[in-house]
N, C-alpha and C. Protein backbone atom coordinates (compact mmCIF):
# COMPACT_ATOMS: atom_id res chain seq x y z
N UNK A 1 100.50 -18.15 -54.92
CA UNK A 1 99.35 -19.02 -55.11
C UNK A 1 98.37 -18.37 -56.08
N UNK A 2 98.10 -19.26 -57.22
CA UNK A 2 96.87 -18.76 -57.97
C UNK A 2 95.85 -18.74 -57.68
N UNK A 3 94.97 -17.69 -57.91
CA UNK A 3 93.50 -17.68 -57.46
C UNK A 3 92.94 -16.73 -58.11
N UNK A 4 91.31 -17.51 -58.52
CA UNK A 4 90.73 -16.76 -59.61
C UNK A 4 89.61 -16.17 -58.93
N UNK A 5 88.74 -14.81 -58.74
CA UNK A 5 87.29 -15.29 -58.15
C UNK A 5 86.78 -14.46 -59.44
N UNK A 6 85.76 -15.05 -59.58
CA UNK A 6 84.59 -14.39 -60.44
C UNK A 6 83.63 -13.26 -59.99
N UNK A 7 82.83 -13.00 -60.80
CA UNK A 7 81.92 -12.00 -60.05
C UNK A 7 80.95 -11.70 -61.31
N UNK A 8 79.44 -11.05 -60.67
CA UNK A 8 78.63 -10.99 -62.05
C UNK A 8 77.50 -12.26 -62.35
N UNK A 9 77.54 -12.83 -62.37
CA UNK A 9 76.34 -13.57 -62.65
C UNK A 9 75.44 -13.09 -61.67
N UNK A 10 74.14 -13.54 -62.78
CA UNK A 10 72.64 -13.35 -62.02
C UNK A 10 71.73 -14.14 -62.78
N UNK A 11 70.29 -13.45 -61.90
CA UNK A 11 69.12 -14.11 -62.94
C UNK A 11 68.59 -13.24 -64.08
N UNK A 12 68.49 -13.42 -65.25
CA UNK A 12 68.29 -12.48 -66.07
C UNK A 12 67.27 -13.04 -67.27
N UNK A 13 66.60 -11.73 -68.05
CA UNK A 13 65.02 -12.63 -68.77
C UNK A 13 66.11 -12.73 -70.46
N UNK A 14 65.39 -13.60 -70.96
CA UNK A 14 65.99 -14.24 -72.06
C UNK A 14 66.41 -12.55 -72.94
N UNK A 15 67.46 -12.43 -73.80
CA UNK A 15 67.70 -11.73 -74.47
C UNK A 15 68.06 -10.31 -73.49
N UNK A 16 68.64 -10.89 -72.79
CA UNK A 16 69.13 -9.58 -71.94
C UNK A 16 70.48 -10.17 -71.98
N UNK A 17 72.02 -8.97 -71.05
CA UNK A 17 72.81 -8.89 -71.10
C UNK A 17 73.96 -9.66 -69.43
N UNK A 18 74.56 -9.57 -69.25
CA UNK A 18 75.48 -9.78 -68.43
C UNK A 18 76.71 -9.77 -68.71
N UNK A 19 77.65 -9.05 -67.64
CA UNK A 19 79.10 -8.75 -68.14
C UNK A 19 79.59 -9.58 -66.61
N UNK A 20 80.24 -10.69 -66.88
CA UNK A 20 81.39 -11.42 -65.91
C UNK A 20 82.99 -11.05 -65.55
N UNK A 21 83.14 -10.75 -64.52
CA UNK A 21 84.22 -10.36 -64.24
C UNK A 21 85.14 -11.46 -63.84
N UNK A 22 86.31 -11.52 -63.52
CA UNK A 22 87.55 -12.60 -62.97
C UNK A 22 88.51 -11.77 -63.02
N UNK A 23 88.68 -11.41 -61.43
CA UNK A 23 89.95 -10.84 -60.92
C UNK A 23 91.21 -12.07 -60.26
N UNK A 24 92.06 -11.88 -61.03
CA UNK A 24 93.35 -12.93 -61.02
C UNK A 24 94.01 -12.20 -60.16
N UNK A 25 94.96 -13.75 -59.58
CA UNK A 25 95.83 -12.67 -58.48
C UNK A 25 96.95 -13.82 -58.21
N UNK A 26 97.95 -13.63 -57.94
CA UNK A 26 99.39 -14.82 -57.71
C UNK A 26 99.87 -15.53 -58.72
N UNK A 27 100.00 -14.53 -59.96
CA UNK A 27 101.07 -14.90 -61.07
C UNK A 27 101.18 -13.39 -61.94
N UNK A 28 101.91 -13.23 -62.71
CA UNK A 28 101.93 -12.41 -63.93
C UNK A 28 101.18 -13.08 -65.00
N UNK A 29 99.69 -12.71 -65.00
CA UNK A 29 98.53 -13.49 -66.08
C UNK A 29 98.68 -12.70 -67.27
N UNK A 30 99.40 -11.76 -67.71
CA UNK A 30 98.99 -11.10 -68.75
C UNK A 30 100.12 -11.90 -69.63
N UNK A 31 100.61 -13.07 -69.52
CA UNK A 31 101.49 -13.83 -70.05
C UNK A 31 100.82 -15.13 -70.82
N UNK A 32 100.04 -15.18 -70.00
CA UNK A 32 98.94 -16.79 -70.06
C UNK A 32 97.43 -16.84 -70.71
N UNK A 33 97.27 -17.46 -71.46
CA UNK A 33 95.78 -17.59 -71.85
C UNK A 33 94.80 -18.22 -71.20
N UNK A 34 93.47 -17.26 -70.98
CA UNK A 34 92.70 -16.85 -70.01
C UNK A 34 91.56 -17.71 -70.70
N UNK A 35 90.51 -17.97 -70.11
CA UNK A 35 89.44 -17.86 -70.54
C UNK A 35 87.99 -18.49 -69.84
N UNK A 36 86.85 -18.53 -70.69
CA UNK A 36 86.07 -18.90 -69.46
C UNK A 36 85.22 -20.53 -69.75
N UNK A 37 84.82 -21.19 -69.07
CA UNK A 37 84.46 -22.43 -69.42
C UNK A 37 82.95 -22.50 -68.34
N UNK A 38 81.99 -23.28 -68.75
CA UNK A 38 80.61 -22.85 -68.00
C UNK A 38 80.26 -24.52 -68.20
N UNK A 39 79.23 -24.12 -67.43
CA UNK A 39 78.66 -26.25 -66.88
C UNK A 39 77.38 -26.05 -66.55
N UNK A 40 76.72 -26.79 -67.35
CA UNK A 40 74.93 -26.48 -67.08
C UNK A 40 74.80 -28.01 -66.15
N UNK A 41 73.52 -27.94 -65.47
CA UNK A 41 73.31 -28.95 -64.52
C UNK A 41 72.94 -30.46 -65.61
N UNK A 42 74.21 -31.45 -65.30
CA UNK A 42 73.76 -32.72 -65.60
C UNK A 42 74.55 -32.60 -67.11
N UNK A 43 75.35 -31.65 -67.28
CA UNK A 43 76.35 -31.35 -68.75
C UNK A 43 77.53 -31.58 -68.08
N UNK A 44 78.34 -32.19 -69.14
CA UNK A 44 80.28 -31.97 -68.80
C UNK A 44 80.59 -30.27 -68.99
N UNK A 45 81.72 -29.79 -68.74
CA UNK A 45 82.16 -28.52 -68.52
C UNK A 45 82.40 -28.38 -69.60
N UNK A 46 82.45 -26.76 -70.31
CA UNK A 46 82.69 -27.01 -71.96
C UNK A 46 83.21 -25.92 -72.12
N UNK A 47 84.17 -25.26 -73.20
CA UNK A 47 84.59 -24.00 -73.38
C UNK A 47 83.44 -23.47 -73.81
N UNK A 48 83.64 -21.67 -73.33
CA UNK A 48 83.02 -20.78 -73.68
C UNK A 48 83.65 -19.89 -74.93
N UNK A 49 85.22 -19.11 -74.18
CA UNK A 49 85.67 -18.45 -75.12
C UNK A 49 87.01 -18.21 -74.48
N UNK A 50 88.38 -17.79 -74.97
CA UNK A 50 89.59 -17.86 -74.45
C UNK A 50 90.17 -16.65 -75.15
N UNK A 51 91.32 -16.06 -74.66
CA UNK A 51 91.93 -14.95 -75.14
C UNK A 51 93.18 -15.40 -74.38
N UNK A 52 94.01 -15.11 -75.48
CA UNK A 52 95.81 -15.22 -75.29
C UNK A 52 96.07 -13.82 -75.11
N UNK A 53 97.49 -13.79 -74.29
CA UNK A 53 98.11 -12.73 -73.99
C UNK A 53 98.23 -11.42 -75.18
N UNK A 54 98.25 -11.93 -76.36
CA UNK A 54 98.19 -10.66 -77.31
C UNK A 54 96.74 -10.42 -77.47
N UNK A 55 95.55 -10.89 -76.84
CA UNK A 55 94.26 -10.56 -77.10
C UNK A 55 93.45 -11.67 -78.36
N UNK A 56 94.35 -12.40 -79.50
CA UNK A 56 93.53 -13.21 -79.91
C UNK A 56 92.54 -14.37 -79.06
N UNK A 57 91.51 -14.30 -79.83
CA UNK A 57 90.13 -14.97 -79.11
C UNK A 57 89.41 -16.15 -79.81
N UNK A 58 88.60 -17.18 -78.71
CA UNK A 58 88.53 -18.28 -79.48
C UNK A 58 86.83 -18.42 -79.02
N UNK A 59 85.90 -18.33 -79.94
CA UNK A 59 84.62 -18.58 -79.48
C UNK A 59 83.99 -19.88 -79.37
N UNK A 60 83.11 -20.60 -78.66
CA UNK A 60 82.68 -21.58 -78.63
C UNK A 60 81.32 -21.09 -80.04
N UNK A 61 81.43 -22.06 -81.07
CA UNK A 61 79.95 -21.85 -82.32
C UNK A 61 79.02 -21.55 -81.50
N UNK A 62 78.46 -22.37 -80.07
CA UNK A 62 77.24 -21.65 -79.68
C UNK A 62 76.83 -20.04 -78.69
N UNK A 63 78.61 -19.51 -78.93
CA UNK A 63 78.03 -17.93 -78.63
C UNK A 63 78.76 -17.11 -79.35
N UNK A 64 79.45 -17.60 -80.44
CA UNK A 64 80.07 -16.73 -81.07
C UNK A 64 78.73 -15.35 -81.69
N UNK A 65 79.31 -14.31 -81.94
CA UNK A 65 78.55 -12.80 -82.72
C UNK A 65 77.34 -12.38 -81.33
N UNK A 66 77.82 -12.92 -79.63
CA UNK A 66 76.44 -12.75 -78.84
C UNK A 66 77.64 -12.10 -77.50
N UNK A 67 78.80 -13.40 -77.58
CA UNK A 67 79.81 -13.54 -76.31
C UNK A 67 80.81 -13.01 -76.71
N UNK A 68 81.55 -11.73 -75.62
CA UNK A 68 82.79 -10.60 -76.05
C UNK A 68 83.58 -11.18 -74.98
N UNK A 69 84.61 -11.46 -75.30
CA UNK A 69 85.86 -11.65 -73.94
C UNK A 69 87.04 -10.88 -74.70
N UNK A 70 87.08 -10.24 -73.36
CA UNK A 70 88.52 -8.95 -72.94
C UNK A 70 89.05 -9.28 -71.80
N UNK A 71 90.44 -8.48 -71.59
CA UNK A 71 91.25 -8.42 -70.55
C UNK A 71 92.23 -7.33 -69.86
N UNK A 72 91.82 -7.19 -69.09
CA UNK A 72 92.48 -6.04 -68.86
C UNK A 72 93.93 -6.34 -68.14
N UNK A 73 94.75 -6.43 -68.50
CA UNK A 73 96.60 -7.23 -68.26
C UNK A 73 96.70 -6.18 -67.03
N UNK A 74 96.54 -4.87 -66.87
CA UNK A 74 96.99 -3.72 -65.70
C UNK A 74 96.22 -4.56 -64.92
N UNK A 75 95.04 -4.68 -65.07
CA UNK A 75 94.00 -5.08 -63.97
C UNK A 75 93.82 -6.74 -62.98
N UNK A 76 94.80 -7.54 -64.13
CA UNK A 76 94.73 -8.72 -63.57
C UNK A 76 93.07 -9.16 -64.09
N UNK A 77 92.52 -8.82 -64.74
CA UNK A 77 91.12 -9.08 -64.89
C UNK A 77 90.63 -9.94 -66.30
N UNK A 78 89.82 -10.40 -66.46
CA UNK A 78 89.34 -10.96 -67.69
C UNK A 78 88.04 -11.00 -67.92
N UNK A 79 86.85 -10.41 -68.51
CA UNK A 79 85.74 -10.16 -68.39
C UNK A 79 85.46 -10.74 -69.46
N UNK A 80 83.89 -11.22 -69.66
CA UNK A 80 82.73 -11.79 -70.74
C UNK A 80 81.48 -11.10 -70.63
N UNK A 81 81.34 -10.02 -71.79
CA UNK A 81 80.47 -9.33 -72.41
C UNK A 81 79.13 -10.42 -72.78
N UNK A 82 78.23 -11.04 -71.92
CA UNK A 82 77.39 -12.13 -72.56
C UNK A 82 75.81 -11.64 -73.13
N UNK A 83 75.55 -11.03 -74.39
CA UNK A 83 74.60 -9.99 -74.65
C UNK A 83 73.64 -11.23 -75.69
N UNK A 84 71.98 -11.00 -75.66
CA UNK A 84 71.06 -11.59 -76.30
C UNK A 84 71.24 -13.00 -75.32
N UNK A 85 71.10 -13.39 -74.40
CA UNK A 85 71.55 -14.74 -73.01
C UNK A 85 70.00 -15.32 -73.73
N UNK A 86 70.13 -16.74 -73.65
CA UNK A 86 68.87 -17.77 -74.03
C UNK A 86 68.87 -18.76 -72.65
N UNK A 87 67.76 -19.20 -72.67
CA UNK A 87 67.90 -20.36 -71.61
C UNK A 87 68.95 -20.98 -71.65
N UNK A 88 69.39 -21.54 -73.36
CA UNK A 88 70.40 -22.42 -73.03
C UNK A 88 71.86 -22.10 -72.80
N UNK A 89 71.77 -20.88 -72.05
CA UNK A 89 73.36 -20.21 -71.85
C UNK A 89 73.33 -20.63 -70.53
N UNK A 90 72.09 -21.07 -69.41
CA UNK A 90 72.09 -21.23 -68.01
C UNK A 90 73.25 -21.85 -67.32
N UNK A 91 73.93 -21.46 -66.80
CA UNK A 91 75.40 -22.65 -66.24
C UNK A 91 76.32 -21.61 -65.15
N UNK A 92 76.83 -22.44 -64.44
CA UNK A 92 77.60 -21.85 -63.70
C UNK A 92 78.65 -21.40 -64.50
N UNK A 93 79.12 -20.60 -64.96
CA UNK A 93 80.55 -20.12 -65.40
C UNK A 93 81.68 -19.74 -64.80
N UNK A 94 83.09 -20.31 -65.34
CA UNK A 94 83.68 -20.50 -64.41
C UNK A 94 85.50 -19.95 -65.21
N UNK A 95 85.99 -19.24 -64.55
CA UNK A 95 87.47 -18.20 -65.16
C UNK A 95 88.40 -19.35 -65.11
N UNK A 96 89.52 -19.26 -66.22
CA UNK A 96 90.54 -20.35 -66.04
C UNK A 96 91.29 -19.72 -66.42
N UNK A 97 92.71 -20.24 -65.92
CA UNK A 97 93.82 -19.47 -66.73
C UNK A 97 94.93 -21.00 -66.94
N UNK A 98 95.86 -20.82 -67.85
CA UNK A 98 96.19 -22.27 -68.23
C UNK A 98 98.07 -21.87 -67.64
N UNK A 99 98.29 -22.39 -66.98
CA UNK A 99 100.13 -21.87 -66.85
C UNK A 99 100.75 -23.26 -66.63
N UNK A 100 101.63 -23.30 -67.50
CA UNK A 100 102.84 -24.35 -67.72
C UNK A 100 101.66 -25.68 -67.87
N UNK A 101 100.62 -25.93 -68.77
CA UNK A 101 100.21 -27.00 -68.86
C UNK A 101 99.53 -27.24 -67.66
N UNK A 102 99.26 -26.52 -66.43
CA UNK A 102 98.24 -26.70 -65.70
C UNK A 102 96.97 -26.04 -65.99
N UNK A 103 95.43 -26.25 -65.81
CA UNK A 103 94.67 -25.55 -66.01
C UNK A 103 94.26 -24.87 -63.97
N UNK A 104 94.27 -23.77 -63.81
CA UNK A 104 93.31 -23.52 -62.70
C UNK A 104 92.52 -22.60 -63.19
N UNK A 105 91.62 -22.96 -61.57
CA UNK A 105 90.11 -22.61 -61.58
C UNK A 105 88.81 -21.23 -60.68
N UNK A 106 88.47 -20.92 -60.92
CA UNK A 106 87.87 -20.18 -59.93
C UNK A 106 86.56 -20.77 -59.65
N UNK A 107 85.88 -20.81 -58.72
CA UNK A 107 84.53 -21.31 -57.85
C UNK A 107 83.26 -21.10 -58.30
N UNK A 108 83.73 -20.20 -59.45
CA UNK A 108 82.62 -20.57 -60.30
C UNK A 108 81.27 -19.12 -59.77
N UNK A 109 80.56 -18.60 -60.81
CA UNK A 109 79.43 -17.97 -60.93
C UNK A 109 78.12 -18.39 -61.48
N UNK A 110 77.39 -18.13 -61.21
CA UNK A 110 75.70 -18.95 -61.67
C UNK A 110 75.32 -17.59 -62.43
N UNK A 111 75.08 -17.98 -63.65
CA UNK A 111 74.08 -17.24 -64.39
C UNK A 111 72.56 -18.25 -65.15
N UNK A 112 71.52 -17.75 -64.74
CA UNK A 112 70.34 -18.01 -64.95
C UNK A 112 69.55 -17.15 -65.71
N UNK A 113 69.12 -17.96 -66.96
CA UNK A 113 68.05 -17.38 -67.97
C UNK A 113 66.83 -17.48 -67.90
N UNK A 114 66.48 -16.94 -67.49
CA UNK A 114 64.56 -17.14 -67.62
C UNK A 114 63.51 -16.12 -67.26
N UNK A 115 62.60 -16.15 -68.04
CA UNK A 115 61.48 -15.49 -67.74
C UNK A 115 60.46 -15.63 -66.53
């Protein structure tokens, strides 16, 4: 059984940092492209940023040169480096991994920007 949990979000003042974790567990993920997708209140869910099994990466324009996503394949893990955070980064963020044309999900983390 796949299962994602997150970890890492908080409340944090504009132009500060946060690093998100997602520990994977009930597949061989270092096969599958990972990535993370976030949902602000009263928004549809939207990509953030994705990394395939060889490490190429796909940024969403509104965090590309701010948002780092890595993975650690030993670790089962997939982390987001989220550095200079604005209000409008506020959203629950949430780990996905995509296998055989299914997408699953993890429960999601709240990160909050504000002063």
């Amino acid at each position: 059984q796949v299962q994602l949990v997150e970890s890492g979000g908080d409340l944090v003042q504009p132009g500060g940092s946060l690093r998100l974790s997602c520990a994977a567990s009930g597949t061989i993920f270092s096969r599958y492209v990972m990535g993370w997708y976030r949902q602000a209140p009263g928004k549809q869910r939207e990509l953030v940023a994705t990394i395939t099994s060889g490490g190429g990466t796909v940024y969403a324009d509104s965090v590309k040169g701010r948002f780092t996503i890595s993975r650690d394949n030993a670790k089962n893990t997939v982390y987001l480096q989220m550095n200079s955070l604005q209000p409008e980064d506020t959203a629950v963020y949430y780990c996905n991994v995509l296998i055989d044309l299914l997408h699953f999900w993890g429960q999601g983390t709240q990160v909050t920007v504000s002063s």
